[in-house]
Protein backbone atom coordinates (compact mmCIF):
# COMPACT_ATOMS: atom_id res chain seq x y z
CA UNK A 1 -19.71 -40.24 -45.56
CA UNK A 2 -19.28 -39.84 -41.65
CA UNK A 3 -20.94 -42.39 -39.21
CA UNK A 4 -24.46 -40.71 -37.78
CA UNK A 5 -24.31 -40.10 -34.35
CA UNK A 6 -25.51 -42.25 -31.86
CA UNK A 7 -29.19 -41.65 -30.82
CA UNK A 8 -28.15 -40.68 -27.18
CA UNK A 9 -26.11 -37.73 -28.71
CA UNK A 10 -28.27 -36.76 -31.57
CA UNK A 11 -29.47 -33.37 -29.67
CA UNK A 12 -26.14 -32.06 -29.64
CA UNK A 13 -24.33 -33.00 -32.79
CA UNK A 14 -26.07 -29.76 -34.19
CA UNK A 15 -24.66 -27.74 -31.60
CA UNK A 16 -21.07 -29.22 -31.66
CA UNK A 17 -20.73 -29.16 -35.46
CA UNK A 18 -22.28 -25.77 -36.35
CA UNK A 19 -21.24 -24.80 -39.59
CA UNK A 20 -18.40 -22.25 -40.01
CA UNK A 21 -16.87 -20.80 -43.01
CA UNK A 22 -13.49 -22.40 -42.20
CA UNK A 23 -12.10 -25.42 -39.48
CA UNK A 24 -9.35 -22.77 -38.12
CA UNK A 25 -6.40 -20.94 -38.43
CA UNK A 26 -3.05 -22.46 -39.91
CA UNK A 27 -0.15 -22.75 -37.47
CA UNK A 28 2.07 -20.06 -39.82
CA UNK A 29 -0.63 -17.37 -39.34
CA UNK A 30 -1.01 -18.37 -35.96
CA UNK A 31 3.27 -17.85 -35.06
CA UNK A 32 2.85 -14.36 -37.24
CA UNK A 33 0.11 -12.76 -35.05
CA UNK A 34 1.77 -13.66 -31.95
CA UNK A 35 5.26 -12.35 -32.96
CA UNK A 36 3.30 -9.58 -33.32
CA UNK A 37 1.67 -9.33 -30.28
CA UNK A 38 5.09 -10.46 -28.48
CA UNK A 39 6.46 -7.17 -30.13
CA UNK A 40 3.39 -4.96 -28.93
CA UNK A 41 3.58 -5.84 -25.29
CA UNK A 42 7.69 -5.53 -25.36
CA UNK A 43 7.16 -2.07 -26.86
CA UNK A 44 4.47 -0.84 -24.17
CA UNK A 45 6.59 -2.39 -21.38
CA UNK A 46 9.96 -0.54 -22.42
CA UNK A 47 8.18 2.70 -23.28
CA UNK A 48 6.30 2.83 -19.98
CA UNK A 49 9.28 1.77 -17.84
CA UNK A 50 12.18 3.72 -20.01
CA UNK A 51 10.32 6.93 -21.27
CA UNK A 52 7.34 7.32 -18.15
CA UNK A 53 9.20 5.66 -15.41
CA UNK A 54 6.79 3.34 -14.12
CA UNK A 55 7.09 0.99 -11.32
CA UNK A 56 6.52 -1.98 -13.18
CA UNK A 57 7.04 -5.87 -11.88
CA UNK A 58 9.55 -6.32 -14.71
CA UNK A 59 10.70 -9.64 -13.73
CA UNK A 60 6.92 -11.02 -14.09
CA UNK A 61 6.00 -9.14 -17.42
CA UNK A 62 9.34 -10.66 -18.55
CA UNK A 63 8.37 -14.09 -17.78
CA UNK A 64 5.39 -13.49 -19.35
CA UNK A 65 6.33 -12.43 -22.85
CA UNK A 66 9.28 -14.91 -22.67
CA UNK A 67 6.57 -18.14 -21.93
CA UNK A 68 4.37 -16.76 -25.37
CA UNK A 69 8.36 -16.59 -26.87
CA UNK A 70 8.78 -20.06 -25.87
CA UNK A 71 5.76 -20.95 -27.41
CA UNK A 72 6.57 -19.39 -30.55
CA UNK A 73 9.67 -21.01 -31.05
CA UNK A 74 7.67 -24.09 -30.35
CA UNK A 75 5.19 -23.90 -32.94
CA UNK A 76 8.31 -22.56 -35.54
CA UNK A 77 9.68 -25.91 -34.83
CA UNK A 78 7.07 -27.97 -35.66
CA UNK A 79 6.34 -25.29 -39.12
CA UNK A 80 9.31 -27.30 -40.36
CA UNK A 81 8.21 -30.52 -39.63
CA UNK A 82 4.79 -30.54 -41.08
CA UNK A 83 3.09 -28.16 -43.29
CA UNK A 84 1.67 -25.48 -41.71
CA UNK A 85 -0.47 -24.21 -44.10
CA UNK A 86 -3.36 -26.35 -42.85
CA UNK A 87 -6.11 -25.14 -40.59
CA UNK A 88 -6.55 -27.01 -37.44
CA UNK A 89 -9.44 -26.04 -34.97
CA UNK A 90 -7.68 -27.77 -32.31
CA UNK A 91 -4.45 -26.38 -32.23
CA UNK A 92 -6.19 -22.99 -33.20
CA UNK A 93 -7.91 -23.25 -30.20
CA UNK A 94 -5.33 -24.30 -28.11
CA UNK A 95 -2.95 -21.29 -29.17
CA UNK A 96 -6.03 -18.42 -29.15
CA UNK A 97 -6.45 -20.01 -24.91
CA UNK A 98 -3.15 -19.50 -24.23
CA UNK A 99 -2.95 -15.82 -25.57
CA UNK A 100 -5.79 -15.29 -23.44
CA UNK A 101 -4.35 -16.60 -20.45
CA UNK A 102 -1.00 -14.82 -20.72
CA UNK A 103 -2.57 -11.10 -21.77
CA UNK A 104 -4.61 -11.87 -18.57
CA UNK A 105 -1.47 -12.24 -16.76
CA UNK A 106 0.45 -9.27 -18.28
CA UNK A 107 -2.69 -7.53 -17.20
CA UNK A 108 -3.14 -8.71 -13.46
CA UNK A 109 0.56 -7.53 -13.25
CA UNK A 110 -0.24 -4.31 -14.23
CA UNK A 111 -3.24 -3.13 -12.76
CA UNK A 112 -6.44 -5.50 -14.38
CA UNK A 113 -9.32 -3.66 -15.24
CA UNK A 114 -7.98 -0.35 -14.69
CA UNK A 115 -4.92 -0.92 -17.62
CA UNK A 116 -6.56 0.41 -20.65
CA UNK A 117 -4.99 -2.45 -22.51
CA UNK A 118 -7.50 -4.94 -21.42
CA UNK A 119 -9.38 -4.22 -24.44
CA UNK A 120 -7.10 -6.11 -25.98
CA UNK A 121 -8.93 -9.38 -24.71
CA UNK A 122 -11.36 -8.90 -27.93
CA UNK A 123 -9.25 -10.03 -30.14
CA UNK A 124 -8.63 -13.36 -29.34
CA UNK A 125 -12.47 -14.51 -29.07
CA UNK A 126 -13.32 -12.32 -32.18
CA UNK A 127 -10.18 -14.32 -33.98
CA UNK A 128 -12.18 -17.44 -32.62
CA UNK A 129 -15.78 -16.29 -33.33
CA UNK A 130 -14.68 -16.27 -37.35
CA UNK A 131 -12.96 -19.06 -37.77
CA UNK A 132 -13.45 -21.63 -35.31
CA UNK A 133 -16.76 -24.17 -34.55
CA UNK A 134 -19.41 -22.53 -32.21
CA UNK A 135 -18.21 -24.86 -29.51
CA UNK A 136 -14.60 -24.08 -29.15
CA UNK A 137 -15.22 -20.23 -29.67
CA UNK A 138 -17.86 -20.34 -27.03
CA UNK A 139 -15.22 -21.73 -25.07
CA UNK A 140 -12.90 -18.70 -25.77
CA UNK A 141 -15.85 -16.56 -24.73
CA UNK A 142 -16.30 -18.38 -21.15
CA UNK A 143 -12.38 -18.01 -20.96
CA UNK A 144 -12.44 -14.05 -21.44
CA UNK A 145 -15.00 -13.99 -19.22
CA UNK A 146 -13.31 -16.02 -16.21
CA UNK A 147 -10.37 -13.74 -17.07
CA UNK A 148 -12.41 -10.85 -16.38
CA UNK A 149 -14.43 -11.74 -12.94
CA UNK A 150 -10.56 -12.76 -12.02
CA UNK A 151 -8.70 -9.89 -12.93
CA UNK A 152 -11.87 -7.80 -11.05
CA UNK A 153 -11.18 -8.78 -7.42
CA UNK A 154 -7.21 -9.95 -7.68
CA UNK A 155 -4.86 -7.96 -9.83
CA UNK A 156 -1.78 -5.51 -8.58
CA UNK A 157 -2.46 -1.58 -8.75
CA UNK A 158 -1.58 0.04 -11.83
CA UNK A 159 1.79 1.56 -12.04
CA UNK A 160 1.61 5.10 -12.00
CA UNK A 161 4.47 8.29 -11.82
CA UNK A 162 6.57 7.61 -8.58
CA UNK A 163 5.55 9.03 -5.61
CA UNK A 164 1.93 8.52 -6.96
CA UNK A 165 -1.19 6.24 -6.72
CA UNK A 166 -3.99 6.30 -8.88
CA UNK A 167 -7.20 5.34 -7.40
CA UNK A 168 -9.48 3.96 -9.63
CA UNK A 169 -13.23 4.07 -7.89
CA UNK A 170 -14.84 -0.04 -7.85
CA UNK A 171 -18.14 1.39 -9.42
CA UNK A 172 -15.49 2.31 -12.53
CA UNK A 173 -13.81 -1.03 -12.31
CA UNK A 174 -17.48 -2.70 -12.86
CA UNK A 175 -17.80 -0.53 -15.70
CA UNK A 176 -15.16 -1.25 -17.63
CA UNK A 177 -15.65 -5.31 -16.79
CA UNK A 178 -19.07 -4.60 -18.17
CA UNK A 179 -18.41 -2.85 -21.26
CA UNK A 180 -14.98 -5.36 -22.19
CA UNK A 181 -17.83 -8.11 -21.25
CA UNK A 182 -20.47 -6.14 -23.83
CA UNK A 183 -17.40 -5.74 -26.29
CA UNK A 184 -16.47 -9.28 -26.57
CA UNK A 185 -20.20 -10.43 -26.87
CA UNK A 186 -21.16 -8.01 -29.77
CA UNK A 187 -17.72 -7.95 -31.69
CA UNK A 188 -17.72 -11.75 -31.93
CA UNK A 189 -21.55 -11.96 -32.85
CA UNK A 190 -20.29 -9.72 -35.56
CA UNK A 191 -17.73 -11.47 -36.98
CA UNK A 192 -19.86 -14.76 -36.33
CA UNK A 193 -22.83 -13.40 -38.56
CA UNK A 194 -20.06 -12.06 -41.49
CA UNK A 195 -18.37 -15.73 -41.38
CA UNK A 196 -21.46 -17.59 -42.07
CA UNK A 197 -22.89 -15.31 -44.62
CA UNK A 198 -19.26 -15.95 -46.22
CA UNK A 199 -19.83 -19.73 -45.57
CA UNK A 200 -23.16 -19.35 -47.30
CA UNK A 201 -21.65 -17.29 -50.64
CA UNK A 202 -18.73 -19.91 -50.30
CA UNK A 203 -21.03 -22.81 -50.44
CA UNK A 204 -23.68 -21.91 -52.74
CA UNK A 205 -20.59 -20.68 -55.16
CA UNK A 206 -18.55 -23.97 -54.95
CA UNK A 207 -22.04 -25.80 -55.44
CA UNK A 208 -22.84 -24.00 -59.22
CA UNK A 209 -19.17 -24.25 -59.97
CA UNK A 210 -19.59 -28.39 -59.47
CA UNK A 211 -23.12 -28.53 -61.10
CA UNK A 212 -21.13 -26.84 -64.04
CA UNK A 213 -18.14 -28.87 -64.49
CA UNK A 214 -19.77 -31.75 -64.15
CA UNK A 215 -22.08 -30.71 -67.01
CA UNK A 216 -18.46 -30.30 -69.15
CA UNK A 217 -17.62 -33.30 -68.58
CA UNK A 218 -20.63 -34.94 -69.55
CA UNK A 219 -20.88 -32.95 -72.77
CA UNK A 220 -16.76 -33.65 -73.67
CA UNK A 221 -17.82 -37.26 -73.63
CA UNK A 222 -19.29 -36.82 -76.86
CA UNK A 223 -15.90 -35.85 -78.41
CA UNK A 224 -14.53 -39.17 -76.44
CA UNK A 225 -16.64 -41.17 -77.88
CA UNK A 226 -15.75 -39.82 -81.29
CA UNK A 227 -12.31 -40.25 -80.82
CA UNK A 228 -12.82 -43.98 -79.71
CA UNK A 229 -15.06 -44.92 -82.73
CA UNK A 230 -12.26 -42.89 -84.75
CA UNK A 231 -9.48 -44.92 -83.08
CA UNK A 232 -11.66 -48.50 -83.26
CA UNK A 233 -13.11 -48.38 -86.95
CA UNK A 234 -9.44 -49.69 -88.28
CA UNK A 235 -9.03 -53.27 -86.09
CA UNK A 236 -12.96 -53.45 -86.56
CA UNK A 237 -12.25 -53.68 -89.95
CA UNK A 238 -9.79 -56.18 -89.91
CA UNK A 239 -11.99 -58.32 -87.71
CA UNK A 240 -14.65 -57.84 -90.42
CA UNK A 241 -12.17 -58.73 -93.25
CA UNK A 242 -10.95 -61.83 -91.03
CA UNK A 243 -14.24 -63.12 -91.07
CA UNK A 244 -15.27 -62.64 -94.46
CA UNK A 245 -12.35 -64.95 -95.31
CA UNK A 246 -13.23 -67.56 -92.69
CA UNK A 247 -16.63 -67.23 -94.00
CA UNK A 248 -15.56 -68.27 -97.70
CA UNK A 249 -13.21 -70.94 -96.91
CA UNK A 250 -15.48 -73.31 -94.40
CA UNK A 251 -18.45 -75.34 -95.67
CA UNK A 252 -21.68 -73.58 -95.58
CA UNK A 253 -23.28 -75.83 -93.17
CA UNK A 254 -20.02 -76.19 -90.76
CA UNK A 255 -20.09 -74.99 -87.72
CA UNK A 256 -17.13 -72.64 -88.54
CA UNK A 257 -19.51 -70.87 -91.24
CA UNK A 258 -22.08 -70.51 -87.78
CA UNK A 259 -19.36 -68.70 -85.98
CA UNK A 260 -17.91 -66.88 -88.91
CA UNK A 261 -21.31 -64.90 -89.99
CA UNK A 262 -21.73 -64.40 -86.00
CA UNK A 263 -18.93 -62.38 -85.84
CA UNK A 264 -19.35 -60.57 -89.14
CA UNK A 265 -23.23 -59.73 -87.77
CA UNK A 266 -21.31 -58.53 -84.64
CA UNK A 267 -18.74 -56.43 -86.32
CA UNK A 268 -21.54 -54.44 -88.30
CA UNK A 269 -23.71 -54.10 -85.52
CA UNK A 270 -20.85 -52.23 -83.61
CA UNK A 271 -19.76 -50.43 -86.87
CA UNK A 272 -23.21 -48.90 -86.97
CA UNK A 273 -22.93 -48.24 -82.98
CA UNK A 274 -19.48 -46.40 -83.78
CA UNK A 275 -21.01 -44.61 -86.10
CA UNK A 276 -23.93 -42.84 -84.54
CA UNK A 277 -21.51 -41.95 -81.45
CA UNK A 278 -19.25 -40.30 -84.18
CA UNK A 279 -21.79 -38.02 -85.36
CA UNK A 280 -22.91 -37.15 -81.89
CA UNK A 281 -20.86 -34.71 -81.30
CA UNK A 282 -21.83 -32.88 -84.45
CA UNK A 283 -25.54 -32.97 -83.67
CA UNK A 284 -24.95 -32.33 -79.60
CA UNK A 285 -21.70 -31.02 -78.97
CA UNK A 286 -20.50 -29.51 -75.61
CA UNK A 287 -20.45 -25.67 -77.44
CA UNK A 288 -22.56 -26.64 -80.47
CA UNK A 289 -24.22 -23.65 -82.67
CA UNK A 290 -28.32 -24.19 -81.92
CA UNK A 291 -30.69 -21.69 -82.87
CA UNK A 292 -31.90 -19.58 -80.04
CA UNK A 293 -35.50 -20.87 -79.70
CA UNK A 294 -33.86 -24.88 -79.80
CA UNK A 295 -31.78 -23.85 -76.97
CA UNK A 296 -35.13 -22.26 -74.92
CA UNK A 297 -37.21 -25.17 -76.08
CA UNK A 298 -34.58 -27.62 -74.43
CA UNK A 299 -34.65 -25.40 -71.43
CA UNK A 300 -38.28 -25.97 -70.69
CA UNK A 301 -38.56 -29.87 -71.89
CA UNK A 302 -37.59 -31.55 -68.60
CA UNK A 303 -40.71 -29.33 -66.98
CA UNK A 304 -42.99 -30.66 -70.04
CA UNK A 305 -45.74 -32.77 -69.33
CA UNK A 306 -46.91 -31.89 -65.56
CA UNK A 307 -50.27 -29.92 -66.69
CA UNK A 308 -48.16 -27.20 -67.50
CA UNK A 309 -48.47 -25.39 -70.90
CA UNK A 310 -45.10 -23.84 -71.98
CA UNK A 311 -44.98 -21.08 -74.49
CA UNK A 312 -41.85 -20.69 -75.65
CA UNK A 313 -41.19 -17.87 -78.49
CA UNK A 314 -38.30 -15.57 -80.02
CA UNK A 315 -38.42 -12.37 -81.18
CA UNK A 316 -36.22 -9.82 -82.82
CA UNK A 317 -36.47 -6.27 -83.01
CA UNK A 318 -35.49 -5.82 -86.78
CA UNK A 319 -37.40 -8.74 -87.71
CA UNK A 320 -34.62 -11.23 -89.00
CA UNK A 321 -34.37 -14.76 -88.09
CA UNK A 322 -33.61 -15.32 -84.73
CA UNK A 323 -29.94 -16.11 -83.92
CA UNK A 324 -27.61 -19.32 -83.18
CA UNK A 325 -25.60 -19.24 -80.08
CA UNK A 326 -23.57 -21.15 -78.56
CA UNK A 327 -24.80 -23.85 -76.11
CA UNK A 328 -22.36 -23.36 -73.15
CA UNK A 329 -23.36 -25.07 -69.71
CA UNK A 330 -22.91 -21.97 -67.50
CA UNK A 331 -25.99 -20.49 -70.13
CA UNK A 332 -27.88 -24.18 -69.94
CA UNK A 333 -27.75 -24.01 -66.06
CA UNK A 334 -28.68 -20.72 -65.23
CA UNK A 335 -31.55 -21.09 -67.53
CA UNK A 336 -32.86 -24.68 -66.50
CA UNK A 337 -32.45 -23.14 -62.42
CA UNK A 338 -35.20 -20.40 -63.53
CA UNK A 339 -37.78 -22.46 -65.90
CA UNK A 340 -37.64 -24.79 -62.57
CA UNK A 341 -38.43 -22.25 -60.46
CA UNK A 342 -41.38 -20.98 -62.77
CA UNK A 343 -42.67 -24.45 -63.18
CA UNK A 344 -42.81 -25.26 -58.88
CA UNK A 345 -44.62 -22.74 -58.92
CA UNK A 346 -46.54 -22.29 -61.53
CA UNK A 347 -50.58 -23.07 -62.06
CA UNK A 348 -51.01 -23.87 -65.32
CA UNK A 349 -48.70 -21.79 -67.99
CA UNK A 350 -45.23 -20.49 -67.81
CA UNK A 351 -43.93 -18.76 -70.92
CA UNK A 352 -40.46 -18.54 -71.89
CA UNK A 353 -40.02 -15.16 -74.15
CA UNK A 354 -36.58 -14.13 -75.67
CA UNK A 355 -36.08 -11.01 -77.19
CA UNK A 356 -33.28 -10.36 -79.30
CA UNK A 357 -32.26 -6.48 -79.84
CA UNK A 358 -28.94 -4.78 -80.17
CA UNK A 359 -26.52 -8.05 -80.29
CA UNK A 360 -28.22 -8.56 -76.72
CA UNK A 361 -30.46 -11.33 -75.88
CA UNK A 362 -33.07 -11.11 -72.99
CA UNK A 363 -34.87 -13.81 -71.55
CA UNK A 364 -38.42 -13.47 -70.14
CA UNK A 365 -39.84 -16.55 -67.86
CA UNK A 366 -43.15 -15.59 -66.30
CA UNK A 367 -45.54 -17.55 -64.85
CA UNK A 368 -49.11 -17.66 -63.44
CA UNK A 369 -47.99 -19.04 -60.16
CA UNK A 370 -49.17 -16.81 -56.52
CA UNK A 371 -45.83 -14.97 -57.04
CA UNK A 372 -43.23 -14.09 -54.08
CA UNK A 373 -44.14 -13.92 -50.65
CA UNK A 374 -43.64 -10.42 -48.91
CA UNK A 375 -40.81 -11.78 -46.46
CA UNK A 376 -39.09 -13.23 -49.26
CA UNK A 377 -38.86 -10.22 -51.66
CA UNK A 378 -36.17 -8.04 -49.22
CA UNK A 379 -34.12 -11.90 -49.54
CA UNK A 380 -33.82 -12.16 -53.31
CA UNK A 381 -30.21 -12.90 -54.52
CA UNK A 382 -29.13 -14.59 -51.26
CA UNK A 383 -28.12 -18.06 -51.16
CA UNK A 384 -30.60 -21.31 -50.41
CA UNK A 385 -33.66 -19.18 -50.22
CA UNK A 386 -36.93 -20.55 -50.90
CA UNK A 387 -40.72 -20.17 -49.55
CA UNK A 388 -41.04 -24.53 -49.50
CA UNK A 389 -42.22 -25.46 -45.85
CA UNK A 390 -39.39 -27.11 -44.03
CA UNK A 391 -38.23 -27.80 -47.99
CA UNK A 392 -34.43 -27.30 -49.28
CA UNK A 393 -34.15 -24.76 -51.72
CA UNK A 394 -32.92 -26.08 -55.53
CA UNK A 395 -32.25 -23.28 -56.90
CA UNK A 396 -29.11 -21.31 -56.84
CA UNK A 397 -28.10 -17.81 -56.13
CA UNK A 398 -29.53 -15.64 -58.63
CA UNK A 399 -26.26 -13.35 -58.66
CA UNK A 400 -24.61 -16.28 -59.28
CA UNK A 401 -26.32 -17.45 -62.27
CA UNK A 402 -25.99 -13.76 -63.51
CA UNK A 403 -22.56 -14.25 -63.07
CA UNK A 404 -22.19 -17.45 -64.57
CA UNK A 405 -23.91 -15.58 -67.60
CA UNK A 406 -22.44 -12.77 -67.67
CA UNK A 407 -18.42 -15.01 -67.54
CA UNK A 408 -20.01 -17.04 -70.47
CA UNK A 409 -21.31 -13.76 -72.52
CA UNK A 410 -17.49 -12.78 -72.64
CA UNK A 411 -16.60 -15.89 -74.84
CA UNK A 412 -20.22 -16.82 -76.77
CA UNK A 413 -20.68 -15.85 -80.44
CA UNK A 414 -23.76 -13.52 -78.97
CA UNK A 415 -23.70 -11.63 -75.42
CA UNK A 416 -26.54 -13.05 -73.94
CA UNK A 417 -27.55 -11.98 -70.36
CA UNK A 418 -30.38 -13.93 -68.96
CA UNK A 419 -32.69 -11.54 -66.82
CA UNK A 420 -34.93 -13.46 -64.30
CA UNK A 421 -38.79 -11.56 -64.22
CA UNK A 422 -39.89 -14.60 -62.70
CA UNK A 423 -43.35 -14.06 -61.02
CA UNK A 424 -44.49 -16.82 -58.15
């Protein structure tokens, strides 16, 4: 667990850790996208000096490109030293600055704000906006916009046919600073907004996925146990034998006898323990056959006893007896996340109805509770929703539980597909 802040920095270790869907880039995509942009800009610069004959500064755009070269061969260098499949925020940052500063340099050189290519000064704060911490890709954001108040009063004209100017009108050069300004704010809200509602999906996913293996694991410890008592019945009975024998040979009253029929208690009290944890796994396994009402009945027994009244029933549509299925954790969880629900919110009676038709089961869980709140209705099926003032919600996605139903139906003896008509 990481050490709380200290109280004089409490107000801003919200702002400097908010959450993101991923702590940066790694170093091998960050050398790929700049070999790419290295090749873009030597492209433009050959096509507009060798096909359109512009003046260019060559010398400077050279340097220019050859200092983001330099740094690529840098960062290739230290690929083979460490792996650099890792995202760092740091160096992420540090890499995304300096492709700011040297596109604003290959721009100054070639006319600022009028060069069309400016646009391209998006992409490294959107790049920043999705995968780095608010702070540092606020920081890109202040960057792009020092680059563009500079590039606005002190840049070189923009190379043009020979024998030519182009004059661009200042009223157009505050245009385009305000629309590359309005550009870089909107695109990298956007991307911010789509990166946490991945974080959120990401989270809420990885957080079922844990609930349900650590629901295997508790269930496989009934076959462990089996296999110990299996593996421990033979030297318990020798140490039962053993002690039989001492038991015979010492005099009754000798304190030998005393310790003998002490550990022959002892060895049948833990036969009898070994026992009962052998035959656990027949009675609870981790994918046991239960009957269908069993399983719903040991949905809703945690939520017994809290003036609710649970009505729990079964029906099938041809009348037979109601089925067995099999009691996988991905069915137990998605199940026990509903009948919670119903029962928070619930006044007196929630009723758990399954209806069996068609080799498909569908499970009812209504209750008498006030039912959903307008505002959250359009927000059903997103992650960590719940109507609980200033509460944390406990239950999890609902698409995820259908999934996590629908990936068990595939290997049960019965499809089942849970259906939540839940009403708060």
């Amino acid at each position: 667990m990481s050490p709380q802040p200290e109280p004089d920095e409490s107000r801003f270790a919200g702002w400097r850790n908010l959450p993101r869907r991923s702590r940066g880039l790694s170093l091998r995509t960050l050398v790929i996208l700049r070999w790419m942009a290295i090749f873009g800009q030597s492209a433009t610069i050959a096509t507009a000096t060798l096909y359109f004959h512009f003046d260019l500064p060559l010398w400077g755009c050279l340097t220019a490109i050859l200092a983001s070269v330099a740094m690529n061969l840098n960062a290739t260098a230290r690929l083979k030293r460490t792996d650099g499949s890792q995202p760092d925020g740091g160096k992420t940052a540090a890499h995304l600055g300096f492709d700011i500063l040297q596109l604003s340099v290959l721009l100054g050189l070639t006319g600022g704000l009028q060069n069309p290519f400016c646009l391209l000064l998006v992409a490294p704060v959107t790049v920043a906006a999705a995968s780095l911490p608010g702070r540092q890709a606020l920081m890109m954001g202040l960057l792009v916009l020092c680059a563009t108040i500079v590039l606005f009063f002190y840049s070189l004209p923009l190379p043009w046919q020979a024998g030519t100017h182009l004059i661009v009108p200042p009223l157009y050069k505050v245009g385009i600073g305000m629309a590359l300004i309005t550009g870089v704010v909107f695109t990298s809200a956007y991307a911010w907004r789509v990166a946490a509602d991945a974080e959120k999906l990401e989270l809420a996913l990885a957080t079922t996925q844990d609930v349900l293996q650590r629901e295997q694991r508790l269930a496989a410890l009934g076959g462990l146990a089996a296999a110990a008592a299996h593996e421990l019945g033979t030297p318990l009975a020798t140490i039962q034998v053993v002690a039989k024998e001492l038991l015979r040979g010492s005099p009754k009253d000798g304190p030998a006898a005393e310790d003998a029929a002490l550990i022959l208690s002892q060895a049948e009290r833990c036969r009898e323990i070994l026992k009962r944890l052998s035959q656990q796994p027949e009675d609870d396994g981790a994918f046991a056959q239960v009957g269908l009402k069993a399983l719903l009945e040991e949905v809703a027994e945690p939520h017994r006893g809290f003036d609710l009244a649970f009505d729990v029933s079964v029906r099938t549509a041809s009348g037979e007896p109601a089925p067995h299925v099999r009691r996988l954790p991905e069915v137990i969880h998605g199940l026990s996340t509903l009948v919670e629900n119903a029962a928070d919110f619930a006044n007196s009676r929630v009723r758990v109805h399954a209806l069996v038709d068609a080799g498909f089961i569908e499970v009812e869980i209504v209750d008498d509770g006030p039912g959903f709140p307008p505002d959250i209705l359009p927000r059903l099926g997103e992650p960590y929703v719940t109507s609980r003032p200033h509460g944390k919600a406990r239950r999890a996605l609902a698409a995820q539980i259908a999934d996590a139903a629908a990936s068990a139906a595939a290997t049960a003896a019965a499809a089942t597909t849970p259906r939540r008509k839940t009403k708060k």
